[in-house]
PDB file of N, CA and C in Angstrom:
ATOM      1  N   UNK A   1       0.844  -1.163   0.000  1.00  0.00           N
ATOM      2  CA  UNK A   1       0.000   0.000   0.000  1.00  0.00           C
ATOM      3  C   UNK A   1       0.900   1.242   0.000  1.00  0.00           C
ATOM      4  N   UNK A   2       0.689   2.153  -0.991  1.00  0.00           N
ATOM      5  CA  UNK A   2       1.277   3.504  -1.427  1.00  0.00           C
ATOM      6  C   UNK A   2       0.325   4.714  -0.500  1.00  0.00           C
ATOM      7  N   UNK A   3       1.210   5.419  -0.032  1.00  0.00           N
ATOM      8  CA  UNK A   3       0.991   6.820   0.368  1.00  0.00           C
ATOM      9  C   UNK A   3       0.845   8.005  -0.252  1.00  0.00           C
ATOM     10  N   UNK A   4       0.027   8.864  -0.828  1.00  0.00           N
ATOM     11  CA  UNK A   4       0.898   9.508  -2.023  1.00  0.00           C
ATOM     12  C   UNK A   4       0.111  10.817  -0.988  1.00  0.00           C
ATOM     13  N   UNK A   5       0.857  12.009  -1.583  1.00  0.00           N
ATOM     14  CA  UNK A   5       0.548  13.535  -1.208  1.00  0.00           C
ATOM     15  C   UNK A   5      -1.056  13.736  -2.013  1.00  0.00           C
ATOM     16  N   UNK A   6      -1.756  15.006  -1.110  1.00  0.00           N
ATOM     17  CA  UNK A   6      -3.317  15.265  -1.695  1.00  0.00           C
ATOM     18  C   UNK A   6      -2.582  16.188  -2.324  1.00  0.00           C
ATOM     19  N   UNK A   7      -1.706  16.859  -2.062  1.00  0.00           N
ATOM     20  CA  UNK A   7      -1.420  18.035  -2.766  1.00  0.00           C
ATOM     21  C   UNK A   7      -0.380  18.217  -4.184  1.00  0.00           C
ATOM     22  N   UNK A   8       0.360  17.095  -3.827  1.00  0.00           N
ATOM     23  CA  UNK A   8       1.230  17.084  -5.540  1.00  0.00           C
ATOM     24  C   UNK A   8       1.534  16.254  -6.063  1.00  0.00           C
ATOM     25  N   UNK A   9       0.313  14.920  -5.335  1.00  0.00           N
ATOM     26  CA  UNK A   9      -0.017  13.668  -5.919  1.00  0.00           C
ATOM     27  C   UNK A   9       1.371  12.670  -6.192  1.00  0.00           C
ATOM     28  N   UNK A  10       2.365  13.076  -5.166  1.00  0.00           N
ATOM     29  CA  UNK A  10       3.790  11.871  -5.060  1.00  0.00           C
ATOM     30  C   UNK A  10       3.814  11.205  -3.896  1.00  0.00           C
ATOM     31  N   UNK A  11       4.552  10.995  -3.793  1.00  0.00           N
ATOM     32  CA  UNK A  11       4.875   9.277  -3.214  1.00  0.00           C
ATOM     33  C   UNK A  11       5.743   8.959  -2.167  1.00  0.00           C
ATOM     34  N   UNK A  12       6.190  10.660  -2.257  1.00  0.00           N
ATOM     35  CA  UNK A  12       7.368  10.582  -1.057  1.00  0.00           C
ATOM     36  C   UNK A  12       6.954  11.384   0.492  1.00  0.00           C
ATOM     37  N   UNK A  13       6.096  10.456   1.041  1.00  0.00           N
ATOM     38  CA  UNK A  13       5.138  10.555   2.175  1.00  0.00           C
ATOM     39  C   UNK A  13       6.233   9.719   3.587  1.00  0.00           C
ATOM     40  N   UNK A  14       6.033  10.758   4.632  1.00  0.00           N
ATOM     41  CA  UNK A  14       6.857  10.417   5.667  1.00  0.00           C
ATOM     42  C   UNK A  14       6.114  10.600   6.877  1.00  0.00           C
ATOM     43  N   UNK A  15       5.422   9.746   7.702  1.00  0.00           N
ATOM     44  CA  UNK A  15       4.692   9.305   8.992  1.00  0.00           C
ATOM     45  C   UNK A  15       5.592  10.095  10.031  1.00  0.00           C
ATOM     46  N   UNK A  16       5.489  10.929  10.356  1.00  0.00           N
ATOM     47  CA  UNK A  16       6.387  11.600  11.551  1.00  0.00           C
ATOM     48  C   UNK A  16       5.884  10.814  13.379  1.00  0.00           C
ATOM     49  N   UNK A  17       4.927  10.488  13.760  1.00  0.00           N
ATOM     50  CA  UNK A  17       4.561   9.293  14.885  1.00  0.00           C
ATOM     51  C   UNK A  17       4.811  10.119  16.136  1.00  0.00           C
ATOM     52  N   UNK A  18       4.513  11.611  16.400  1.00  0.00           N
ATOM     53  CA  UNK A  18       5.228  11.977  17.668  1.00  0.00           C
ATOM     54  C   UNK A  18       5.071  11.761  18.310  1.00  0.00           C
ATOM     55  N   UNK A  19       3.057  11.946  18.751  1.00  0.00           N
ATOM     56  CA  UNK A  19       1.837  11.390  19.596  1.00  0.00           C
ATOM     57  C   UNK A  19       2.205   9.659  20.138  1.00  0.00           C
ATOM     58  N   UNK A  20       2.764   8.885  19.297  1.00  0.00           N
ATOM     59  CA  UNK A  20       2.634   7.457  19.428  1.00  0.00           C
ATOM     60  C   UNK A  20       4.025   7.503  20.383  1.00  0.00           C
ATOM     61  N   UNK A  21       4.904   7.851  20.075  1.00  0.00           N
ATOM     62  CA  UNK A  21       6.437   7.690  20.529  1.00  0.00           C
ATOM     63  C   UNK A  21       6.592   8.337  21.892  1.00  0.00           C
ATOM     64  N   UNK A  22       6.046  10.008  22.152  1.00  0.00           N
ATOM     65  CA  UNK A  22       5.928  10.146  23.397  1.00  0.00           C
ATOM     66  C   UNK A  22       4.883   9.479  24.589  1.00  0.00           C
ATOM     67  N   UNK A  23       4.045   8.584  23.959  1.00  0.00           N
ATOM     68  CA  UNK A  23       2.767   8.273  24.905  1.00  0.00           C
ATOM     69  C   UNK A  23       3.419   6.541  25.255  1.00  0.00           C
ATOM     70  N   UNK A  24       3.645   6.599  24.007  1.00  0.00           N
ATOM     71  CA  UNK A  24       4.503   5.116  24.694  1.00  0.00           C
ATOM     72  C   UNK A  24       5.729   4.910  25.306  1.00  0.00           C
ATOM     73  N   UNK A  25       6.435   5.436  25.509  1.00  0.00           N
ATOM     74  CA  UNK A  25       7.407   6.319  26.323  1.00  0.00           C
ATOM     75  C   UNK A  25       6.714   6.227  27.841  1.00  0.00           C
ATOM     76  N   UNK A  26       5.937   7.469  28.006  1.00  0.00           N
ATOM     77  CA  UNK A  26       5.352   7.841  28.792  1.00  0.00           C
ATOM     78  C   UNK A  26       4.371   6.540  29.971  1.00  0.00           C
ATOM     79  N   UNK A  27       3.899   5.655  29.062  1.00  0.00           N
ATOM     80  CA  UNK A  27       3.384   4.741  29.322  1.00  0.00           C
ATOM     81  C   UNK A  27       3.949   4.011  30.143  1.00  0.00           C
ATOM     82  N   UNK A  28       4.988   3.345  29.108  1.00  0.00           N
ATOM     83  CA  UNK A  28       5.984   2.546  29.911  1.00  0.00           C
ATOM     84  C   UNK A  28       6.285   3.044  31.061  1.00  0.00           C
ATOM     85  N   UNK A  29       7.186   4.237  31.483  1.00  0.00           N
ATOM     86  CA  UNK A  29       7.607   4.630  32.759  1.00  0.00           C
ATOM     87  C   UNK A  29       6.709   4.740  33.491  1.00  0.00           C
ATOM     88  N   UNK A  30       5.244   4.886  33.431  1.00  0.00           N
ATOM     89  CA  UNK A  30       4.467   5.392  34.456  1.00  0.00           C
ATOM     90  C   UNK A  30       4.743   4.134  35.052  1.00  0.00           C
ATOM     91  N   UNK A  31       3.843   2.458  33.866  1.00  0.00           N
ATOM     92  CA  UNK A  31       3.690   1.434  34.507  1.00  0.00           C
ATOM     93  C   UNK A  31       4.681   0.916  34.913  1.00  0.00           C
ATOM     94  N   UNK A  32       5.573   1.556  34.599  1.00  0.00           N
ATOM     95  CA  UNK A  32       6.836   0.423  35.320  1.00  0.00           C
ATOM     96  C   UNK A  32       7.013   0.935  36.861  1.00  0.00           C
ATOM     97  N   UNK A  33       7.026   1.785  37.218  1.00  0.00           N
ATOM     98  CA  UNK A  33       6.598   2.871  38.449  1.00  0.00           C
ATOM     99  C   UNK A  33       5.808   2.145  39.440  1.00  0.00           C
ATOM    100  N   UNK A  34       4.402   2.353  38.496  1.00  0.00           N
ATOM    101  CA  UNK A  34       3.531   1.669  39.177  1.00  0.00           C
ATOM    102  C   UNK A  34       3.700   0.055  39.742  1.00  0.00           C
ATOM    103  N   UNK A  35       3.761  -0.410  38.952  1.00  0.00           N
ATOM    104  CA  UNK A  35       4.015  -2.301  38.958  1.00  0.00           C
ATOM    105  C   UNK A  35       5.119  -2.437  40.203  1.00  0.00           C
ATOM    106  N   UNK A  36       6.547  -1.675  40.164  1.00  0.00           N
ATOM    107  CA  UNK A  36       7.104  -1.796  41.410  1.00  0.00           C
ATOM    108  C   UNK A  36       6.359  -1.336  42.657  1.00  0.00           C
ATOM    109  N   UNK A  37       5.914  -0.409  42.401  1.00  0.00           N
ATOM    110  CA  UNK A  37       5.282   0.637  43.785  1.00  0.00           C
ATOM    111  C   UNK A  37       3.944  -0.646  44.146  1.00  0.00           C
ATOM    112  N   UNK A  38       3.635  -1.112  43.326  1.00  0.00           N
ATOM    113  CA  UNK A  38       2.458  -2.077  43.542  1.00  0.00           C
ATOM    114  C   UNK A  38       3.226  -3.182  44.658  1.00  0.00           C
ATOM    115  N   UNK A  39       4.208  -3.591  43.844  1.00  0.00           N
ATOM    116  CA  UNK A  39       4.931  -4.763  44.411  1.00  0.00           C
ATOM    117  C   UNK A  39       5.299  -4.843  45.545  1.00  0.00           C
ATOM    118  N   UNK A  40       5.947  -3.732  45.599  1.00  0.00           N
ATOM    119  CA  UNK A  40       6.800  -3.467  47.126  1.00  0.00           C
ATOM    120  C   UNK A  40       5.517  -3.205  47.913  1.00  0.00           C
ATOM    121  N   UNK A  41       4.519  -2.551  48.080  1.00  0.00           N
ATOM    122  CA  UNK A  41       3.073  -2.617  48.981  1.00  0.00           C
ATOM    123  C   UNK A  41       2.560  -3.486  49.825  1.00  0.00           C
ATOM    124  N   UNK A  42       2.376  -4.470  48.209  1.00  0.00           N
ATOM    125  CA  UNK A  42       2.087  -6.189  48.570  1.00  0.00           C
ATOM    126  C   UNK A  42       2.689  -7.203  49.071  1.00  0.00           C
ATOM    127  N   UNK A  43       3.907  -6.728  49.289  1.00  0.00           N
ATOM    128  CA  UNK A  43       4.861  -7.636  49.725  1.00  0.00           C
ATOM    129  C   UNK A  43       4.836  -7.332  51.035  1.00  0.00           C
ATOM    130  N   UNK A  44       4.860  -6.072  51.426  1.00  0.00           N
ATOM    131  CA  UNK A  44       4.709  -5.776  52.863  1.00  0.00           C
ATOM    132  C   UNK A  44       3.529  -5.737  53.388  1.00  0.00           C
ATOM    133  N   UNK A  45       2.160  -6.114  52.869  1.00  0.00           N
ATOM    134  CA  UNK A  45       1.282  -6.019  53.439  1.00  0.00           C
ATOM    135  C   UNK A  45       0.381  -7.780  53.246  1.00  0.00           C
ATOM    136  N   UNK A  46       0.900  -8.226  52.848  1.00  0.00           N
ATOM    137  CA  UNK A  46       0.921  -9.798  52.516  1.00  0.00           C
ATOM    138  C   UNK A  46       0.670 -10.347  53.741  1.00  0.00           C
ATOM    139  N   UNK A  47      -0.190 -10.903  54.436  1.00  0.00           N
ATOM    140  CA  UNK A  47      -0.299 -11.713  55.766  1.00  0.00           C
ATOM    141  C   UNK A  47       0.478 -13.300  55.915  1.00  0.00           C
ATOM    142  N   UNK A  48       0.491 -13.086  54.571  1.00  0.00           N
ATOM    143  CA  UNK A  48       1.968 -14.881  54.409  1.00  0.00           C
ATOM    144  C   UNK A  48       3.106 -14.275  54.985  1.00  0.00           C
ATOM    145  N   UNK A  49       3.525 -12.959  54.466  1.00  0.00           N
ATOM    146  CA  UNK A  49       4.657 -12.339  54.317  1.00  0.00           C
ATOM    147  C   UNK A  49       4.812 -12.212  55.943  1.00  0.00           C
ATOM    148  N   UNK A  50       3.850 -12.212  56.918  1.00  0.00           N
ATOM    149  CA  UNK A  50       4.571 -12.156  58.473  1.00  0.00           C
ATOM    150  C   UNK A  50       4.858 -13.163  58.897  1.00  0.00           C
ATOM    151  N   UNK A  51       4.473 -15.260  58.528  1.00  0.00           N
ATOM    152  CA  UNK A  51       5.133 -16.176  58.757  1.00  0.00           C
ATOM    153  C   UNK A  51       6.529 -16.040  58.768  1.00  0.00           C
ATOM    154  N   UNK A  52       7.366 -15.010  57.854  1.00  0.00           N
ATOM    155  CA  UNK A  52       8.951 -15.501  57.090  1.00  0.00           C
ATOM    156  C   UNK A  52       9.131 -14.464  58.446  1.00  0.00           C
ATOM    157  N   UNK A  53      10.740 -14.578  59.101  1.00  0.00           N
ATOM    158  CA  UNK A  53      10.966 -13.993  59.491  1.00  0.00           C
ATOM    159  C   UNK A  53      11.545 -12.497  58.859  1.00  0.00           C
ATOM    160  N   UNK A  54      11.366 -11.223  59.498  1.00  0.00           N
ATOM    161  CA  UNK A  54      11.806  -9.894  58.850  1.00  0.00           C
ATOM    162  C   UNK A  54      13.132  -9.784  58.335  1.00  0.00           C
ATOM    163  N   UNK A  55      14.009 -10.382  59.321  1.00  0.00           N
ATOM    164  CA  UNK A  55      15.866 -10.618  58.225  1.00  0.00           C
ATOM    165  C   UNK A  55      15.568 -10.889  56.750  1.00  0.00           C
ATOM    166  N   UNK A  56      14.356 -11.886  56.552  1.00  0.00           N
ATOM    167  CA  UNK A  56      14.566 -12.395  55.409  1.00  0.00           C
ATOM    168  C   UNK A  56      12.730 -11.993  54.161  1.00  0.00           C
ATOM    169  N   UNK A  57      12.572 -11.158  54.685  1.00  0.00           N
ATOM    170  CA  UNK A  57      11.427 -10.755  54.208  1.00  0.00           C
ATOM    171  C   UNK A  57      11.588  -9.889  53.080  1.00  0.00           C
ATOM    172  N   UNK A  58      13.055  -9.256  53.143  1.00  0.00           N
ATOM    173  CA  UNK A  58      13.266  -8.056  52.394  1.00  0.00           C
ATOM    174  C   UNK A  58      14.523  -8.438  51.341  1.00  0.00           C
ATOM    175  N   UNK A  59      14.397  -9.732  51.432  1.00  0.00           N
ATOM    176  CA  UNK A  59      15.664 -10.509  50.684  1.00  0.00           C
ATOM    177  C   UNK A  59      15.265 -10.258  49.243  1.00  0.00           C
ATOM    178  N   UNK A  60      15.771 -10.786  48.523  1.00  0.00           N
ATOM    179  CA  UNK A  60      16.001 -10.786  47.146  1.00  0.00           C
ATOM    180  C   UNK A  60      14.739 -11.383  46.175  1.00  0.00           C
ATOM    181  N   UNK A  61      13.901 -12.073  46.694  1.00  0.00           N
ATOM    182  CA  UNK A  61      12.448 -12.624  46.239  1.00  0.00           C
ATOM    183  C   UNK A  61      11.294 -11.065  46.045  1.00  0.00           C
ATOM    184  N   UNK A  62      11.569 -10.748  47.304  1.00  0.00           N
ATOM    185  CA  UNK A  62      10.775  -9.580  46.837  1.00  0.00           C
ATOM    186  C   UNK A  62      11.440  -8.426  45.951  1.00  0.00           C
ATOM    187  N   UNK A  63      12.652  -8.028  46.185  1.00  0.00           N
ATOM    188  CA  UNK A  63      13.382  -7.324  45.151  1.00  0.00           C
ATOM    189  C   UNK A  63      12.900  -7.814  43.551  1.00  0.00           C
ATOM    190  N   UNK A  64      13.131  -9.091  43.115  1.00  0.00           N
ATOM    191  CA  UNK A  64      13.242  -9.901  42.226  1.00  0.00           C
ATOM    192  C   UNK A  64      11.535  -9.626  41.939  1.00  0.00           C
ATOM    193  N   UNK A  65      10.218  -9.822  42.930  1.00  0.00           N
ATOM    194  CA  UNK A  65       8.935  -9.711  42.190  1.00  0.00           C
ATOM    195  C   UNK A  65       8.797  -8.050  41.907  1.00  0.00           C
ATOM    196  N   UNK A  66       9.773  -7.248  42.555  1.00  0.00           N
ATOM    197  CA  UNK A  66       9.471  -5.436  42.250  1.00  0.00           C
ATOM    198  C   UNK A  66       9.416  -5.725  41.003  1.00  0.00           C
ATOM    199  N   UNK A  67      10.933  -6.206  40.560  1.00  0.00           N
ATOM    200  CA  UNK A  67      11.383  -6.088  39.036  1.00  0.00           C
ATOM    201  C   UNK A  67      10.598  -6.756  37.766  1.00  0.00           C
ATOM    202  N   UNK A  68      10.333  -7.648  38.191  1.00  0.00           N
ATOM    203  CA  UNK A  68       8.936  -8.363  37.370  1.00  0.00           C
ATOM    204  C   UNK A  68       8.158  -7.674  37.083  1.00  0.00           C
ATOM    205  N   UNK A  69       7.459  -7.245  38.162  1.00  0.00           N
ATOM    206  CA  UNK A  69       6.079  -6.397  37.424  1.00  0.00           C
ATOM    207  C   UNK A  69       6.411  -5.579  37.442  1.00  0.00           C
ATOM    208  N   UNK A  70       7.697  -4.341  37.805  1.00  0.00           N
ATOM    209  CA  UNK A  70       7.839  -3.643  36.889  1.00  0.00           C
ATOM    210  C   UNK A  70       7.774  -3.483  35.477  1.00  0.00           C
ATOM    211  N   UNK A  71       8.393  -4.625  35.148  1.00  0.00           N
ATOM    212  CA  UNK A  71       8.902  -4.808  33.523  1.00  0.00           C
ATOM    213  C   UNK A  71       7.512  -5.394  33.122  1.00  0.00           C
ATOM    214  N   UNK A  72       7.124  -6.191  33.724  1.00  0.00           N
ATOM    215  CA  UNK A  72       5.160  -6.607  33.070  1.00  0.00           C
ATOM    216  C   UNK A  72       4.374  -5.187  32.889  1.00  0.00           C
ATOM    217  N   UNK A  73       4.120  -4.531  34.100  1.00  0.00           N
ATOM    218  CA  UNK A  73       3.424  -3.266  33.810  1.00  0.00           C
ATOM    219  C   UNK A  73       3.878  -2.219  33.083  1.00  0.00           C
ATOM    220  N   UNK A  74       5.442  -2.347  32.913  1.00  0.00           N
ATOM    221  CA  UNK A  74       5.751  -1.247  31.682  1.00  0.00           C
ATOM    222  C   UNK A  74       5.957  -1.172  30.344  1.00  0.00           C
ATOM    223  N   UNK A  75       5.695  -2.826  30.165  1.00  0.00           N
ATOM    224  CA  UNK A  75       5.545  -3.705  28.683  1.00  0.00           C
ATOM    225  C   UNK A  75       4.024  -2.671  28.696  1.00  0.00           C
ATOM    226  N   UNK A  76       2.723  -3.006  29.879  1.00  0.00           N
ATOM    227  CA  UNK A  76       1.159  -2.989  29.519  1.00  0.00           C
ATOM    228  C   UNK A  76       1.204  -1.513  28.545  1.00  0.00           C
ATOM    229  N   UNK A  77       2.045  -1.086  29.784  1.00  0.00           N
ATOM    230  CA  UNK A  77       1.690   0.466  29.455  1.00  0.00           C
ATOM    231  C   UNK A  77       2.318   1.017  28.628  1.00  0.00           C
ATOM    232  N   UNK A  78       3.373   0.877  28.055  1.00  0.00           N
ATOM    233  CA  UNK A  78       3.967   1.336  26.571  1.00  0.00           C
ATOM    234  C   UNK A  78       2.932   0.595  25.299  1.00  0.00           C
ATOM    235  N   UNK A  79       2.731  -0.233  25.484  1.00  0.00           N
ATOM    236  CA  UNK A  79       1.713  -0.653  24.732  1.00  0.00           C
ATOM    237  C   UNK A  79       0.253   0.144  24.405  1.00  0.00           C
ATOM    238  N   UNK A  80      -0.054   0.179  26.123  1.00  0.00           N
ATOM    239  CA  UNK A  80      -1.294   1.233  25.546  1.00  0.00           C
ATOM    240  C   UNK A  80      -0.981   2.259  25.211  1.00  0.00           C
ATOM    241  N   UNK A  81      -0.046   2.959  26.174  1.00  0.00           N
ATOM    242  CA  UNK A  81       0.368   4.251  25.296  1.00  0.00           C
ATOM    243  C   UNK A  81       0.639   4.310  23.928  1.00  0.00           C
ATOM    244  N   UNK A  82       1.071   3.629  23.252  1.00  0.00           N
ATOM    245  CA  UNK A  82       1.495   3.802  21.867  1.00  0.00           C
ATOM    246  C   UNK A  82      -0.116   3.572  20.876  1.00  0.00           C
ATOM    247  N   UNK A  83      -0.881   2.576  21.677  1.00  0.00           N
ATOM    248  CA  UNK A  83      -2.327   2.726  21.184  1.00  0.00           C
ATOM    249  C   UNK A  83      -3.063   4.192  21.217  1.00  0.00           C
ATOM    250  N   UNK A  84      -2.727   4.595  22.017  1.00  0.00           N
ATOM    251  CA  UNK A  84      -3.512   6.102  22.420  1.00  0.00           C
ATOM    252  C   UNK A  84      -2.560   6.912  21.471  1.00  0.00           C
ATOM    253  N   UNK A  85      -1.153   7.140  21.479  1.00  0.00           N
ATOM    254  CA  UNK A  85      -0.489   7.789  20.781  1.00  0.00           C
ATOM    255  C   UNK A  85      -1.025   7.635  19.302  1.00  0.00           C
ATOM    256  N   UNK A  86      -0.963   6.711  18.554  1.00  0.00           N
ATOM    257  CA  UNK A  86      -1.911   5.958  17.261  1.00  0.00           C
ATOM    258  C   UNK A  86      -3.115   6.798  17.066  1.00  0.00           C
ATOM    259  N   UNK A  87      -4.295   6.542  17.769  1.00  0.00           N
ATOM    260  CA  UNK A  87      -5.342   7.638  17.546  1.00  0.00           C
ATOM    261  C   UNK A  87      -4.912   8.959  17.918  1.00  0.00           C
ATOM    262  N   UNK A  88      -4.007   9.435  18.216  1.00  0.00           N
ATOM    263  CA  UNK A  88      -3.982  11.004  18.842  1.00  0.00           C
ATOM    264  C   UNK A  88      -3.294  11.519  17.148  1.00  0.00           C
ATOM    265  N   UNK A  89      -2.148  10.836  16.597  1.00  0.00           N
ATOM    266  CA  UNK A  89      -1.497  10.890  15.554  1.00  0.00           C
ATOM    267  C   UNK A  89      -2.496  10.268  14.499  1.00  0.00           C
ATOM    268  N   UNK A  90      -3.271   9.739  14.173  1.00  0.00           N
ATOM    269  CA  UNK A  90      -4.597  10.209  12.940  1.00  0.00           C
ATOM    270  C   UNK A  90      -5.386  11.045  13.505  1.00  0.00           C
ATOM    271  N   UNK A  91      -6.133  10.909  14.627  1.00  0.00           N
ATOM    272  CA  UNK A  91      -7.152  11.732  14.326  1.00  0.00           C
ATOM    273  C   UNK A  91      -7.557  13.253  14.015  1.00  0.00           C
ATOM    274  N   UNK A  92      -5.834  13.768  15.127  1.00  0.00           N
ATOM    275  CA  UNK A  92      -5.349  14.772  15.866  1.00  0.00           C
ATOM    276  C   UNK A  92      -4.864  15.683  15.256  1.00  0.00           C
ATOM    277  N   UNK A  93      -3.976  14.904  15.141  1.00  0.00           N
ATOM    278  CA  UNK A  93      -2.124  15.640  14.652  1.00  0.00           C
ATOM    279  C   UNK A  93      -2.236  15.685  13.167  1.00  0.00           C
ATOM    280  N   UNK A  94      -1.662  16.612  12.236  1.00  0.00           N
ATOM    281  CA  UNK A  94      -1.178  16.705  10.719  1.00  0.00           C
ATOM    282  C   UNK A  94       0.296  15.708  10.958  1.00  0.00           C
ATOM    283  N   UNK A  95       0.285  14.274  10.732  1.00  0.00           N
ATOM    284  CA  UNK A  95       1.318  13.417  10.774  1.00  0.00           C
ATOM    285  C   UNK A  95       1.651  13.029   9.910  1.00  0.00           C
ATOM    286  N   UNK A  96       1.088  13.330   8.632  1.00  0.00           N
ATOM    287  CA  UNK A  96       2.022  12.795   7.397  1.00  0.00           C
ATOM    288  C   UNK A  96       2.524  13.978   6.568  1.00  0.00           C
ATOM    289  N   UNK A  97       4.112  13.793   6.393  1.00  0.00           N
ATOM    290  CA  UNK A  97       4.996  15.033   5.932  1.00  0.00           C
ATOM    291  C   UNK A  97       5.093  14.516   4.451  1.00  0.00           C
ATOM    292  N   UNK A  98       5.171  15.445   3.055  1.00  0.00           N
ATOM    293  CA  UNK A  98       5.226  15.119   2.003  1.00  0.00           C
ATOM    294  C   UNK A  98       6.603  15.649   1.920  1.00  0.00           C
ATOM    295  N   UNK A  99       7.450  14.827   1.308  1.00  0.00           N
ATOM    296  CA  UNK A  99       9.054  15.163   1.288  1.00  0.00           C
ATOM    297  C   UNK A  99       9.447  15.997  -0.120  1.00  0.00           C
ATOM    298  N   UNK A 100       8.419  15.703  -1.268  1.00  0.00           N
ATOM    299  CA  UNK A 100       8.593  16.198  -2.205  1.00  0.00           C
ATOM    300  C   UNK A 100       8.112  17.820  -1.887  1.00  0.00           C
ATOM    301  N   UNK A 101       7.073  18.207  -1.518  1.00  0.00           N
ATOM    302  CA  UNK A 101       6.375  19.724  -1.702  1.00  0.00           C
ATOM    303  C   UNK A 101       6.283  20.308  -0.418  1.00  0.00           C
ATOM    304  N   UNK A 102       6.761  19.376   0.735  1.00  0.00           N
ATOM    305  CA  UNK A 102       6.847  19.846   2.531  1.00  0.00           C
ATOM    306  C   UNK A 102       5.122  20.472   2.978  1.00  0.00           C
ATOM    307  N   UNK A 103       3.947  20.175   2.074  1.00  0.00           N
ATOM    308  CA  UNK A 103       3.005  19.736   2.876  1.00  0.00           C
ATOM    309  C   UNK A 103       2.425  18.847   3.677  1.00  0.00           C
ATOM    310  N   UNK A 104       1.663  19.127   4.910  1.00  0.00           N
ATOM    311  CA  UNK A 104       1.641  18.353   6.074  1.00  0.00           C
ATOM    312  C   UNK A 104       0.312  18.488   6.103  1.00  0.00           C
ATOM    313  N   UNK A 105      -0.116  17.396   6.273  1.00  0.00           N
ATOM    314  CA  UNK A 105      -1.902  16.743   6.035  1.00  0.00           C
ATOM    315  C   UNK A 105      -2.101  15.655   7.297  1.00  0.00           C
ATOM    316  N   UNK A 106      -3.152  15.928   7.520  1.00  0.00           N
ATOM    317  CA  UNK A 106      -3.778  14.489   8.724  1.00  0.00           C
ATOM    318  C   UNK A 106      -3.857  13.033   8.308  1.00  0.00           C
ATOM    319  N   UNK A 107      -4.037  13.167   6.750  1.00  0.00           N
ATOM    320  CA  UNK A 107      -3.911  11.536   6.125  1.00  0.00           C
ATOM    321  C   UNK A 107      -3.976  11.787   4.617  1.00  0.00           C
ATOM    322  N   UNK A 108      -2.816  10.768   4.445  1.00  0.00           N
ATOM    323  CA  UNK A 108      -2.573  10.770   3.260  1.00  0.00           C
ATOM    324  C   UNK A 108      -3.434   9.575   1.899  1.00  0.00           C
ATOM    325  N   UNK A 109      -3.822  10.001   0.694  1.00  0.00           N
ATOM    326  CA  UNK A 109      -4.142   8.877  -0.127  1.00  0.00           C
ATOM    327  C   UNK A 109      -3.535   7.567   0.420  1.00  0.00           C
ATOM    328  N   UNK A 110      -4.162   6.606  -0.111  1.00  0.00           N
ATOM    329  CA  UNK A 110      -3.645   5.324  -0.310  1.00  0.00           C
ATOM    330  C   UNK A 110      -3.833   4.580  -1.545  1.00  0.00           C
ATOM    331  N   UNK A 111      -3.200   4.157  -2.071  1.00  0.00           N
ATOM    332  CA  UNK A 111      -3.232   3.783  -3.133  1.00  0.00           C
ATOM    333  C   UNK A 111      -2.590   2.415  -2.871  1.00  0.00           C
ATOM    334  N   UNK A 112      -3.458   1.222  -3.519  1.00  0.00           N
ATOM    335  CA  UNK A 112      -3.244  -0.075  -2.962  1.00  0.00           C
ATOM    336  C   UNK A 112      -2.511  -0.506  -4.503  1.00  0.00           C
TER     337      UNK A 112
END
């Protein structure tokens, strides 16, 4: 599928993605934030978690589940962010740059 300009009908069409790139960005770090801040909560508020003794409560298992769902929740959330970024960049934004004539349009032809 071809991109072409409304305005001088070529071909040399360039997706600039700013909306998508900062939101998924954005995403990620929040959830990764979150997912630890979640972790570390639950770990201390866990009623299993007062069987273990406290020397060993703060050992490396719970370090090790921060980092997990960090990295799970900041996979979720770069993901959605980049979904939200996606509609913000069509619906929104003038995101397609024509390289030949440097007009900037919300969506370009397609030509299959």
């Amino acid at each position: 599928m071809t991109l072409r300009c409304p305005q001088c009908n070529r071909e040399n069409i360039r997706s600039n993605d700013y909306a998508r790139r900062v939101t998924s960005s954005l995403g990620a770090f929040v959830g990764a934030a979150f997912g630890m801040s979640g972790a570390a909560t639950g770990a201390r508020g866990n009623p299993i978690s007062e069987l273990i003794p406290p020397s060993t409560r703060k050992s490396a298992g719970c370090v090790a589940g921060a980092l997990l769902s960090g990295m799970v929740c900041g996979k979720i959330g770069g993901v959605a962010g980049a979904k939200l970024g996606t509609m913000i960049d069509d619906n929104i934004l003038r995101n397609y740059e024509c390289l030949a004539c440097g007009y900037w349009c919300k969506s370009a032809r397609r030509i299959s």
